[in-house]
N, C-alpha and C. Protein backbone atom coordinates (compact mmCIF):
# COMPACT_ATOMS: atom_id res chain seq x y z
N UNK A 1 -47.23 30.05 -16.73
CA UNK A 1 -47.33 30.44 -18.12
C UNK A 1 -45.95 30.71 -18.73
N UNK A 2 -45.14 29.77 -18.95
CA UNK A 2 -43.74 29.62 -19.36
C UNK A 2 -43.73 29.89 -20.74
N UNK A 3 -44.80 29.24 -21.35
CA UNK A 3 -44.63 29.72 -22.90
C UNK A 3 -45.05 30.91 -23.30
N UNK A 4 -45.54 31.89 -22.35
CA UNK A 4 -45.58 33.36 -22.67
C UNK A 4 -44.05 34.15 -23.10
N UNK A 5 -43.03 32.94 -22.28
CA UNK A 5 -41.75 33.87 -21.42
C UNK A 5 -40.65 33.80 -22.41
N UNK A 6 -40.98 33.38 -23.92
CA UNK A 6 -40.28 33.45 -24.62
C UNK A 6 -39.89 31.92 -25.48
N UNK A 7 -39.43 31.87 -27.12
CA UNK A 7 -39.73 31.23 -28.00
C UNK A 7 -38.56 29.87 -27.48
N UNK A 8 -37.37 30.14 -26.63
CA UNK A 8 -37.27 28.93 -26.12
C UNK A 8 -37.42 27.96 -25.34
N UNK A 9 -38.12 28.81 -24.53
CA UNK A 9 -39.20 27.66 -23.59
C UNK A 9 -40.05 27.21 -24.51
N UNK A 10 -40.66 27.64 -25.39
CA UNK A 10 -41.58 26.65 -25.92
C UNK A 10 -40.72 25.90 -26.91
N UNK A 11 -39.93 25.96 -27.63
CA UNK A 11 -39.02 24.81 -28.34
C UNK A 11 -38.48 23.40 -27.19
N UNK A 12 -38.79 23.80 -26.04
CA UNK A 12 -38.17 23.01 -24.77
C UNK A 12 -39.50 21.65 -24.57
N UNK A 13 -40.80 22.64 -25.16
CA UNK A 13 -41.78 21.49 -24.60
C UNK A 13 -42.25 20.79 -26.05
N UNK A 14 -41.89 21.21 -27.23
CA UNK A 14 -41.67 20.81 -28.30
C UNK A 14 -40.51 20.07 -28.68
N UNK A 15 -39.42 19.44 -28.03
CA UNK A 15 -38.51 19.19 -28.49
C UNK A 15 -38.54 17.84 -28.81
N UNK A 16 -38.25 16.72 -29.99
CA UNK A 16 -38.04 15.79 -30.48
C UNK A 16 -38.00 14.81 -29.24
N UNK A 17 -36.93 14.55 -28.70
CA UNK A 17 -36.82 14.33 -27.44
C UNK A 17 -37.61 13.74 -26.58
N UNK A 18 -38.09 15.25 -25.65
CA UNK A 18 -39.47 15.55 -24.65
C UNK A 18 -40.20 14.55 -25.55
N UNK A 19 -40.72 15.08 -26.98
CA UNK A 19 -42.13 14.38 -27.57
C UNK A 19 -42.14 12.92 -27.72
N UNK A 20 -40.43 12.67 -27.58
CA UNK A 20 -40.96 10.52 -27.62
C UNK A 20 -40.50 10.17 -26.54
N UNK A 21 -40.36 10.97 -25.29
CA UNK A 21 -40.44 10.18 -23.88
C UNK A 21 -42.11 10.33 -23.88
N UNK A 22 -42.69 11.37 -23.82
CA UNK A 22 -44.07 11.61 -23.69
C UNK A 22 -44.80 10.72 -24.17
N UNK A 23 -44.58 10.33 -25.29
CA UNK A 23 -45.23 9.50 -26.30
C UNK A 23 -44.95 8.21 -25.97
N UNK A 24 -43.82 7.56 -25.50
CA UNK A 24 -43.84 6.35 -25.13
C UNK A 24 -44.38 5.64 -23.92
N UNK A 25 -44.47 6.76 -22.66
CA UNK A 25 -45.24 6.53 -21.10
C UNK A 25 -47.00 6.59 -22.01
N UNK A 26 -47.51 8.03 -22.51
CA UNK A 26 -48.41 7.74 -22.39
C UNK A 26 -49.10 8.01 -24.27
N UNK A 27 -48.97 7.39 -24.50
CA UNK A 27 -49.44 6.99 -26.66
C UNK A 27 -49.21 8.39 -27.36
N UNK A 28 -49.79 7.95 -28.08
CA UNK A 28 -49.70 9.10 -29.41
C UNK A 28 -50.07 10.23 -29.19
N UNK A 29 -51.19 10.40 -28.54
CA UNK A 29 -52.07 11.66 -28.33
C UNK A 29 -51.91 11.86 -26.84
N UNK A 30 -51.52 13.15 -26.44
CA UNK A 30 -51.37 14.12 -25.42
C UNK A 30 -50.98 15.14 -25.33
N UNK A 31 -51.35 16.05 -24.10
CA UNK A 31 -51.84 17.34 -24.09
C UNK A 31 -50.21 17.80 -23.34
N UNK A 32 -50.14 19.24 -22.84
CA UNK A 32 -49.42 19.75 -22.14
C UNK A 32 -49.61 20.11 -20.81
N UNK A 33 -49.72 19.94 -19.93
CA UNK A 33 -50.92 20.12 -18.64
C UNK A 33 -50.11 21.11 -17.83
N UNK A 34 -48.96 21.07 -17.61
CA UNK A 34 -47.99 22.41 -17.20
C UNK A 34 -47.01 22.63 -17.70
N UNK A 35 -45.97 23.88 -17.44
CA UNK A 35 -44.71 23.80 -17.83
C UNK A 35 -44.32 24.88 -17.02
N UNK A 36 -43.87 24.73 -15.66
CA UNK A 36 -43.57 25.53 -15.08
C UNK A 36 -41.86 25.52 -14.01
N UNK A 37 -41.45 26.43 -13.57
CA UNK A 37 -40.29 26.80 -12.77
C UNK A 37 -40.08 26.51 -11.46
N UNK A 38 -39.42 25.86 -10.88
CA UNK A 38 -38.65 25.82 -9.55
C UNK A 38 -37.57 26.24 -9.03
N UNK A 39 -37.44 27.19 -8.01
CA UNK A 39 -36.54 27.96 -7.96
C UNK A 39 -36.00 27.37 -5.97
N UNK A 40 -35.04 26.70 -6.03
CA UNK A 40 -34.77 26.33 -4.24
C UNK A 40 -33.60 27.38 -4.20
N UNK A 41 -34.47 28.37 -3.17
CA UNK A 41 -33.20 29.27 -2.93
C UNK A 41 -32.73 28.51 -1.62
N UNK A 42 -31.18 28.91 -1.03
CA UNK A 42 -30.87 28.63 0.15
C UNK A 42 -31.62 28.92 1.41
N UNK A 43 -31.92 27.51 1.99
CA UNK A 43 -32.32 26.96 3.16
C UNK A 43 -33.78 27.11 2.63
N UNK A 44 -34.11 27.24 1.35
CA UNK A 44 -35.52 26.89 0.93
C UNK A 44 -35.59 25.04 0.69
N UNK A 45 -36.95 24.96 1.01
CA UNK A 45 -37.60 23.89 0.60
C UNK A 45 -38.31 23.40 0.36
N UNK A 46 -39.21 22.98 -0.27
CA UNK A 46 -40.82 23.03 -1.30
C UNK A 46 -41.63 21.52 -0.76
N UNK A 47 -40.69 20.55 -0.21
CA UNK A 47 -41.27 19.25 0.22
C UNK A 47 -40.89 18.88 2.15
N UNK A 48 -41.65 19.78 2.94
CA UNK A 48 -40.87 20.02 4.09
C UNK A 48 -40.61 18.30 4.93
N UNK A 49 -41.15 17.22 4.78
CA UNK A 49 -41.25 15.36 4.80
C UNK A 49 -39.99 15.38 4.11
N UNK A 50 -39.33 15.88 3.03
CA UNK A 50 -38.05 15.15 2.36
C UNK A 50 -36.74 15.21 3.60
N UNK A 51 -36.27 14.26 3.98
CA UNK A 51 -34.96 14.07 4.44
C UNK A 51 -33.74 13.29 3.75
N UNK A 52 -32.70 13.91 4.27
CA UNK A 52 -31.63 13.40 3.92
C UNK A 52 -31.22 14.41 2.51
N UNK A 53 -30.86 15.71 2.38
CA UNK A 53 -31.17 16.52 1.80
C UNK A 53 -29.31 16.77 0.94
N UNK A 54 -29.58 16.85 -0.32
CA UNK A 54 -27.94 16.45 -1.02
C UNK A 54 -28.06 18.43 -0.35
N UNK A 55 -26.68 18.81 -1.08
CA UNK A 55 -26.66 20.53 -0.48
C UNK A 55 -27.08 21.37 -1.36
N UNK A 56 -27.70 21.14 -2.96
CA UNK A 56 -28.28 22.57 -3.93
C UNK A 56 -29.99 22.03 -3.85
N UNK A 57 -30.12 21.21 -2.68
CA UNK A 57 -31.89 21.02 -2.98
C UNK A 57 -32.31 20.29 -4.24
N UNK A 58 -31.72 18.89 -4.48
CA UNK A 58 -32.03 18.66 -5.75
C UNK A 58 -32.85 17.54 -5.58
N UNK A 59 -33.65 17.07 -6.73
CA UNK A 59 -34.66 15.98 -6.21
C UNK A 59 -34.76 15.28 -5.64
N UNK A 60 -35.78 14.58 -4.38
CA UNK A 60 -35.63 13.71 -3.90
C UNK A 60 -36.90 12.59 -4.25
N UNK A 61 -36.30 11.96 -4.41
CA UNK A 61 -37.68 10.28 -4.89
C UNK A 61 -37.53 9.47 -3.94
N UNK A 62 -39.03 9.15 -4.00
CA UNK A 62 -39.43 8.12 -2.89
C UNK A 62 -39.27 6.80 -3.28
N UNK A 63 -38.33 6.11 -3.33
CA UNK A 63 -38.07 4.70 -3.67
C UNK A 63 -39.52 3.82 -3.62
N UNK A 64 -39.88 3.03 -4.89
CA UNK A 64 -40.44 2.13 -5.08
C UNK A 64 -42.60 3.15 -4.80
N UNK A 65 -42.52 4.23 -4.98
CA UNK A 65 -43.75 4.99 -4.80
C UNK A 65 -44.71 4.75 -5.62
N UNK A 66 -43.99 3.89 -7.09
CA UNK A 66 -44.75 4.44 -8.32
C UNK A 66 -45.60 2.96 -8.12
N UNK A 67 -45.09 2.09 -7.02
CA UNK A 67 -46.27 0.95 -6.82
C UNK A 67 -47.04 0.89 -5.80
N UNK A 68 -46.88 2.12 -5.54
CA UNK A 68 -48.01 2.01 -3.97
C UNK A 68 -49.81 2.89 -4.64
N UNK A 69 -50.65 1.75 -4.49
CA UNK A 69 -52.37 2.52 -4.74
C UNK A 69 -52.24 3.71 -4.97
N UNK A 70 -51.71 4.80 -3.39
CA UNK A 70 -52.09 5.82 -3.12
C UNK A 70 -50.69 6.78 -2.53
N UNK A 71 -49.28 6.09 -3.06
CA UNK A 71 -48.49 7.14 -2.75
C UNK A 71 -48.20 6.70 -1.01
N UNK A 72 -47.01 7.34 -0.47
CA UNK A 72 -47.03 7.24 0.69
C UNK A 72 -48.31 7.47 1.79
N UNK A 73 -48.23 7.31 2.96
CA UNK A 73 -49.27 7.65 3.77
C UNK A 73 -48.67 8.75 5.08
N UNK A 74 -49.30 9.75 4.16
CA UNK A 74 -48.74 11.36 4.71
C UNK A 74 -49.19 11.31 6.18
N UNK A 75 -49.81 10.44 6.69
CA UNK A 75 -50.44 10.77 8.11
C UNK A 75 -49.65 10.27 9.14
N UNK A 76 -48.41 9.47 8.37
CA UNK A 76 -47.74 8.30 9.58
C UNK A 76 -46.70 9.67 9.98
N UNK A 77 -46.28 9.91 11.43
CA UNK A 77 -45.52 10.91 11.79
C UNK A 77 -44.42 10.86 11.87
N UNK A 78 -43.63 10.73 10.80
CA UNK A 78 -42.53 10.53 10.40
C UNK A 78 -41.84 10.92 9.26
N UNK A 79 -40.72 11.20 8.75
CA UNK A 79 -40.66 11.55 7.40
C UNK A 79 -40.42 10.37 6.67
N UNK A 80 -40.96 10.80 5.09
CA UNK A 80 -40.72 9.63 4.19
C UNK A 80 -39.46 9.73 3.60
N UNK A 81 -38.76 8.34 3.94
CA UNK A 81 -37.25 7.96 3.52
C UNK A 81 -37.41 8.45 2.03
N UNK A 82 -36.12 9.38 1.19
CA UNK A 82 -35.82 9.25 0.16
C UNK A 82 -34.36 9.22 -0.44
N UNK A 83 -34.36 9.07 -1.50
CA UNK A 83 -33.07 9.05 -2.30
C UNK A 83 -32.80 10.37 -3.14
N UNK A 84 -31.54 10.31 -3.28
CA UNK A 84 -31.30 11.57 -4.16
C UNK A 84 -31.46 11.61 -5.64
N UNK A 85 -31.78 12.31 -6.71
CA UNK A 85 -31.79 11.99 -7.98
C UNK A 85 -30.51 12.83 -8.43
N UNK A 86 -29.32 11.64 -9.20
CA UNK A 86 -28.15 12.11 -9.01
C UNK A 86 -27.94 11.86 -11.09
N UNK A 87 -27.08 13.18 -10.95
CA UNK A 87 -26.85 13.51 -12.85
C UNK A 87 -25.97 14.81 -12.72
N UNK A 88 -25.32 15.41 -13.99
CA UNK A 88 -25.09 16.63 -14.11
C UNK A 88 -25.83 17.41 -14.25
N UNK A 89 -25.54 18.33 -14.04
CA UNK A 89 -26.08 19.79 -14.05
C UNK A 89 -26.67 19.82 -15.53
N UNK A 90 -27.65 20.28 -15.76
CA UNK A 90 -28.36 20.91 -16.67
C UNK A 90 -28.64 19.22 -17.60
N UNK A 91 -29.91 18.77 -16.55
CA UNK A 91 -29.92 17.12 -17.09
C UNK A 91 -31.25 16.96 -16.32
N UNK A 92 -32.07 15.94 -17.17
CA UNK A 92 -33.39 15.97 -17.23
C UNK A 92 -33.94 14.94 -16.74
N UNK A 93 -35.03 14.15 -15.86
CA UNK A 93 -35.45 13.05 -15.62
C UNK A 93 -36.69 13.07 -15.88
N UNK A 94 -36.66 11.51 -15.99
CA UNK A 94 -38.37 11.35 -16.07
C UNK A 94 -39.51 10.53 -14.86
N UNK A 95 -40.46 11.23 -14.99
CA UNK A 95 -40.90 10.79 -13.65
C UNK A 95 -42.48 9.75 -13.64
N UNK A 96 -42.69 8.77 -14.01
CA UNK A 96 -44.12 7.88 -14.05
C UNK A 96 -44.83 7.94 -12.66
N UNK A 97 -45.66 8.34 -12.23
CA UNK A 97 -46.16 8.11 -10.91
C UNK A 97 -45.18 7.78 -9.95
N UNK A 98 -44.11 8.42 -9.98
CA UNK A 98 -43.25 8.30 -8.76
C UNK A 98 -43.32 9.64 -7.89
N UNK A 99 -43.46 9.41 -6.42
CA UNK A 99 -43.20 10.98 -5.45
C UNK A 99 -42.01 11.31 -5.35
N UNK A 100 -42.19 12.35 -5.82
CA UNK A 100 -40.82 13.29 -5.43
C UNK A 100 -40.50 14.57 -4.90
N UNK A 101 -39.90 15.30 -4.63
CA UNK A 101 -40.15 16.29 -3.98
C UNK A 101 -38.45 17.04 -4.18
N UNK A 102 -38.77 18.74 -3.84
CA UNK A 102 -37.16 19.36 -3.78
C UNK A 102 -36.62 19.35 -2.33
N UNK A 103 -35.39 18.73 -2.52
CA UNK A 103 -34.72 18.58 -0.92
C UNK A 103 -34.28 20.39 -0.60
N UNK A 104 -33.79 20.31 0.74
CA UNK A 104 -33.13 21.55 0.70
C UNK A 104 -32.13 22.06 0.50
N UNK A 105 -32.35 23.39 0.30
CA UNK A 105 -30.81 23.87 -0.51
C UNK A 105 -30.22 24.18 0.52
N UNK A 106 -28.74 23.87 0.86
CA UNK A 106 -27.95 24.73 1.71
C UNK A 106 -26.90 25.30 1.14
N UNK A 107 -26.91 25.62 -0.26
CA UNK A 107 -25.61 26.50 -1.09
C UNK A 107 -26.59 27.91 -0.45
N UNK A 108 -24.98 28.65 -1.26
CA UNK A 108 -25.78 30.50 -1.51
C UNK A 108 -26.23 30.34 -2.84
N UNK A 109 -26.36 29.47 -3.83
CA UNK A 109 -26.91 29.07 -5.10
C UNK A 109 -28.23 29.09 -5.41
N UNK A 110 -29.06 30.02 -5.89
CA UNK A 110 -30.28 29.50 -6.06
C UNK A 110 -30.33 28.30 -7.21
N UNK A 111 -31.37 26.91 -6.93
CA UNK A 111 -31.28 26.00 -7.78
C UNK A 111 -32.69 25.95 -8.44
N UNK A 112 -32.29 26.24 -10.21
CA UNK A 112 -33.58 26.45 -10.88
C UNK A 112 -33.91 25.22 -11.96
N UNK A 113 -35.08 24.67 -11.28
CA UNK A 113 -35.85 23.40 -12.37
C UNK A 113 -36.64 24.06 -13.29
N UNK A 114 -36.87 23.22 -14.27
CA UNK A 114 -37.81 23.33 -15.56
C UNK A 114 -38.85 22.38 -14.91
N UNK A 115 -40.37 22.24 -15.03
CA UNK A 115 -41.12 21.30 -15.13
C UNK A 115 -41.75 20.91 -15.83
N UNK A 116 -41.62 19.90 -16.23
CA UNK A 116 -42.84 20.02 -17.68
C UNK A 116 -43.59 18.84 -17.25
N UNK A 117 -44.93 18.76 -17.76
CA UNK A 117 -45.74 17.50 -17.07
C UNK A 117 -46.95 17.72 -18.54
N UNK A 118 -47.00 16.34 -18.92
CA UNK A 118 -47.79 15.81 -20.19
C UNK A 118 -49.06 14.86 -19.17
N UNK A 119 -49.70 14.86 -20.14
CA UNK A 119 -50.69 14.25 -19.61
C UNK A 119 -51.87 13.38 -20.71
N UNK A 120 -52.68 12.16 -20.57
CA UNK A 120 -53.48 12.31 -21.52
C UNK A 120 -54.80 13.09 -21.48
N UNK A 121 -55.02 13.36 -23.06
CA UNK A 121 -56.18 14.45 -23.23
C UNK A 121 -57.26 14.10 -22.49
N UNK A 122 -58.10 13.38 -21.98
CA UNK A 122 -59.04 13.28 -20.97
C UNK A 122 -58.73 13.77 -19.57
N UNK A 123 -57.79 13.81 -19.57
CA UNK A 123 -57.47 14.28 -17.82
C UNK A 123 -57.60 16.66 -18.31
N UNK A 124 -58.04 17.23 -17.43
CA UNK A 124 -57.74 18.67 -17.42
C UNK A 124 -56.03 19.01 -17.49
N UNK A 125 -56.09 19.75 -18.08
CA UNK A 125 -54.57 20.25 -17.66
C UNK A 125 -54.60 21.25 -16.66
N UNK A 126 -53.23 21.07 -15.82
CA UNK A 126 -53.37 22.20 -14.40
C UNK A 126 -53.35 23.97 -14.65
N UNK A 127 -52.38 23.82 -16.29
CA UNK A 127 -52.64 25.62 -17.01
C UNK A 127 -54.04 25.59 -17.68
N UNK A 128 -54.46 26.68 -17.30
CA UNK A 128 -55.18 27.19 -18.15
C UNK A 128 -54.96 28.34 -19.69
N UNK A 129 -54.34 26.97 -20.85
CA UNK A 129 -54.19 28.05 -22.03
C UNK A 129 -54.66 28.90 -22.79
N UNK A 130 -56.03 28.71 -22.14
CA UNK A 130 -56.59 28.96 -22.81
C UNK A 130 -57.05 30.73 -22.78
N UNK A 131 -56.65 30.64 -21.59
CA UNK A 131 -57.02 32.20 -20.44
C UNK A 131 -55.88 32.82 -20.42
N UNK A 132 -54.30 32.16 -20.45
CA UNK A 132 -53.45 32.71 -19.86
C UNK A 132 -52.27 32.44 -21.36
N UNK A 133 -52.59 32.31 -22.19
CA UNK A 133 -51.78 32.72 -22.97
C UNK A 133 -51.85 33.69 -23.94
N UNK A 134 -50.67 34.50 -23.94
CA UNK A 134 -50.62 35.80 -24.64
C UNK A 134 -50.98 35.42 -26.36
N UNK A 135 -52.22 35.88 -26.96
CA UNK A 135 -52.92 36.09 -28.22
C UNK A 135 -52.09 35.99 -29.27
N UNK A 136 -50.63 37.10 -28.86
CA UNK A 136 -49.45 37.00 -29.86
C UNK A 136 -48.66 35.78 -30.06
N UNK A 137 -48.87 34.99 -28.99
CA UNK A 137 -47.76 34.15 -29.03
C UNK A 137 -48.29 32.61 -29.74
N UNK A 138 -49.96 32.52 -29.17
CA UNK A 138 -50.66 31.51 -29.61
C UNK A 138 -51.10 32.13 -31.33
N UNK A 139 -51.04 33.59 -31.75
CA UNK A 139 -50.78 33.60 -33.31
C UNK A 139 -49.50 33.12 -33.87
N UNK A 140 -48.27 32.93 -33.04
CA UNK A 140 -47.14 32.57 -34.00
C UNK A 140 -47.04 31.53 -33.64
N UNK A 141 -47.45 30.31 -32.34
CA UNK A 141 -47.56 29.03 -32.39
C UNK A 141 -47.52 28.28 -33.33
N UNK A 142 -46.45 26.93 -33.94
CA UNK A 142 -46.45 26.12 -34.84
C UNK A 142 -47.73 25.34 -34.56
N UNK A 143 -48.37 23.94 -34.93
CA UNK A 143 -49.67 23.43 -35.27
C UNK A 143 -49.59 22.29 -33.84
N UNK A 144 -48.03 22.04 -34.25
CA UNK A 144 -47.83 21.03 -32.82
C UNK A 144 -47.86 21.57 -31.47
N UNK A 145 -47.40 22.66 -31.51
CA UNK A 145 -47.77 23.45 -29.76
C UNK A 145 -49.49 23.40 -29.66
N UNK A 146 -49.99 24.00 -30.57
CA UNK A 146 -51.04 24.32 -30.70
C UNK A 146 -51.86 23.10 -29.73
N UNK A 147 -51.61 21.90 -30.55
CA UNK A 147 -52.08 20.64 -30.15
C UNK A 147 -51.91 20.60 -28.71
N UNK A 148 -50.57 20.19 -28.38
CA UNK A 148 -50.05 20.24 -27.21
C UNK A 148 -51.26 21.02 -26.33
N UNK A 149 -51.50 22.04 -26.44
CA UNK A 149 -51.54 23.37 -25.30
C UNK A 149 -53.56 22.97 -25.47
N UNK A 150 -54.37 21.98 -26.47
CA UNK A 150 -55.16 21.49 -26.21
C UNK A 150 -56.30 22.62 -27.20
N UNK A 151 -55.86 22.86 -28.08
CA UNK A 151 -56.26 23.88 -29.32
C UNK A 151 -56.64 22.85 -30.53
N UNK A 152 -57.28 21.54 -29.92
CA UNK A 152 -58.07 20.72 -30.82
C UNK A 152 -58.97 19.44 -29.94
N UNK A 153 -59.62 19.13 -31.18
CA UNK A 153 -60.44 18.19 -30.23
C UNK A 153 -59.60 16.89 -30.29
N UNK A 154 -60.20 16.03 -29.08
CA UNK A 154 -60.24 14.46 -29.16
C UNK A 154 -61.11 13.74 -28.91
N UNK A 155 -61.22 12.94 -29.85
CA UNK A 155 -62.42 12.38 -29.69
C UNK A 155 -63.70 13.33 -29.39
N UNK A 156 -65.03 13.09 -28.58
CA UNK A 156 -65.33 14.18 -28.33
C UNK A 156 -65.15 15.23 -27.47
N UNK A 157 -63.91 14.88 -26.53
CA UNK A 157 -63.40 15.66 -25.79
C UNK A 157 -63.12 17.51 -26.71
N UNK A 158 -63.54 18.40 -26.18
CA UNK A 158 -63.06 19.99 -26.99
C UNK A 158 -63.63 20.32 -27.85
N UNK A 159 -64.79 19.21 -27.95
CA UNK A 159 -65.96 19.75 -29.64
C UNK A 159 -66.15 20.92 -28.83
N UNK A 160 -66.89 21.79 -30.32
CA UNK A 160 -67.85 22.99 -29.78
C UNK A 160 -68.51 22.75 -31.28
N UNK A 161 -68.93 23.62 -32.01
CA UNK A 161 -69.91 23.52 -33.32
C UNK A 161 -68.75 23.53 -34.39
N UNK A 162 -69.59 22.99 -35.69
CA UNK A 162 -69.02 22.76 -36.55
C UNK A 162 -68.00 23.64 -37.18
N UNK A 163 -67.42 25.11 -36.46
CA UNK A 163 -66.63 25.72 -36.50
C UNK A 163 -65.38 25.15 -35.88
N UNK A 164 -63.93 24.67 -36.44
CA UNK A 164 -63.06 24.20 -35.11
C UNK A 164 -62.82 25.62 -34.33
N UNK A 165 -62.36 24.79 -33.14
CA UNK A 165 -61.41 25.96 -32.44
C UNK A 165 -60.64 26.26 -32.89
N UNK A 166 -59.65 25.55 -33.57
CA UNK A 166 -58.35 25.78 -34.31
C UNK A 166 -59.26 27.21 -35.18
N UNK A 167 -59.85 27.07 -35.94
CA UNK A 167 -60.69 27.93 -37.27
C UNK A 167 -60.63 29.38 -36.31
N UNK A 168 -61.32 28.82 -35.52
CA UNK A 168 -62.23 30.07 -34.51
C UNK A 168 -61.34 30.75 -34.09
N UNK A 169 -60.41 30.32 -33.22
CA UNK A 169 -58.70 31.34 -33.12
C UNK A 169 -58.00 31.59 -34.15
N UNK A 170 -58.26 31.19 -35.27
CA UNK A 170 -57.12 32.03 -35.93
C UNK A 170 -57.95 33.40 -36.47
N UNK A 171 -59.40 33.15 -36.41
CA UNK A 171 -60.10 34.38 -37.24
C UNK A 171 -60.55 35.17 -35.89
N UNK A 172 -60.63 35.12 -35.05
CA UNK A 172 -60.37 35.90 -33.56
C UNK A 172 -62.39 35.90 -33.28
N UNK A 173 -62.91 34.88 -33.29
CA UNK A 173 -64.54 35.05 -32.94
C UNK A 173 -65.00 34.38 -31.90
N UNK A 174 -66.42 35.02 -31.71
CA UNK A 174 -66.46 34.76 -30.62
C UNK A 174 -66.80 33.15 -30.34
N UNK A 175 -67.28 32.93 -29.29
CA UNK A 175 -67.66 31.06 -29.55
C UNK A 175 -68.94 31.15 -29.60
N UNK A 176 -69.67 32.35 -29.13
CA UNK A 176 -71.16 32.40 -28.65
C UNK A 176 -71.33 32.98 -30.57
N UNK A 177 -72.41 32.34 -31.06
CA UNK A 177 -72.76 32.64 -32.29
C UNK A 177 -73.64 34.36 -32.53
N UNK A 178 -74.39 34.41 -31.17
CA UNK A 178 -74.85 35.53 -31.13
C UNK A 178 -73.82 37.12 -31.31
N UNK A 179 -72.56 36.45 -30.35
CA UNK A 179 -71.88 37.87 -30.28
C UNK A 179 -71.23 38.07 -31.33
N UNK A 180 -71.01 37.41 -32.44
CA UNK A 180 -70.48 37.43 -33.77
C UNK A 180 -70.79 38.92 -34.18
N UNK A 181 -70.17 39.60 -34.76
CA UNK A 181 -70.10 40.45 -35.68
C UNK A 181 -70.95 40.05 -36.78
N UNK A 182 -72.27 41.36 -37.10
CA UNK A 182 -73.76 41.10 -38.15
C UNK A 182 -73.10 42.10 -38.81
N UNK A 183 -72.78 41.73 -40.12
CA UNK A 183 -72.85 42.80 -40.79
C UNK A 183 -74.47 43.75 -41.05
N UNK A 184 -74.54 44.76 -41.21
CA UNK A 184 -75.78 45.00 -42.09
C UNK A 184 -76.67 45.16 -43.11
């Protein structure tokens, strides 16, 4: 829940940018499905198969993954060969169905990723925004996070009754018609 953690992480998953790599892998319409932190402290490592490890733990990709059915085959007893993903510091990649994984760190450096992962609106997203975002923050949300974070319908994907959700959160009710507030 990154976009709880303050107004520039969420300018990060809103950014011009982010929104036409997103938009060009997968169309017009899509959701936000995570946006979360990686932290490789020294002699940590999050993909224990990655070998050949650069020294701050920085990505490793599995050459040519993004054409295999089903991804490597985790059962063969061996590790899967990878490459390093090589850039400056504070620099972003993009990833289409390719495996990747964090090599290990051997600095005293802890090494901290951003993740962000889009998705299209038929697939679930892995956050739940709906549960786990702070009330205050989804009241000062612009219209495009909103979207993003899956605070509208598609198609009929997110109907509920002729009330939107969008409507229904901003006036704080319930979804169940019964628990509504009766006047008398």
């Amino acid at each position: 829940m990154l976009i709880n953690k303050g107004e520039i992480l969420r300018d990060l998953v809103t950014h011009p940018v982010a929104l036409e790599l997103a938009e060009h892998v997968l169309g017009a319409t899509f959701l936000l499905s995570s946006f979360t932190a990686n932290i490789a402290k020294k002699a940590g490592c999050l993909s224990p198969s990655i070998v050949n490890n650069e020294e701050n733990g920085g990505t490793r990709l599995v050459p040519s993954s993004h054409l295999l059915p089903d991804g490597p085959d985790s059962s063969v007893p061996y590790k899967v060969p990878t490459i390093a993903a090589t850039g400056p510091a504070v620099s972003s990649s993009l990833k289409e169905g390719l495996c990747h994984g964090t090599g290990q760190n051997l600095t005293d450096e802890a090494r901290i990723g951003l993740l962000t992962f889009y998705v299209r609106p038929q697939f679930r997203q892995n956050e739940n925004f709906f549960l786990g975002l702070d009330p205050a923050v989804v009241e000062q949300s612009p219209e495009r996070l909103l979207d993003l974070l899956g605070y509208t319908t598609w198609f009929h994907f997110g109907q509920t009754d002729a009330l939107s959700s969008r409507k229904r959160l901003r006036a704080r009710e319930p979804w169940i018609p019964e628990l509504r507030l009766k006047t008398p």
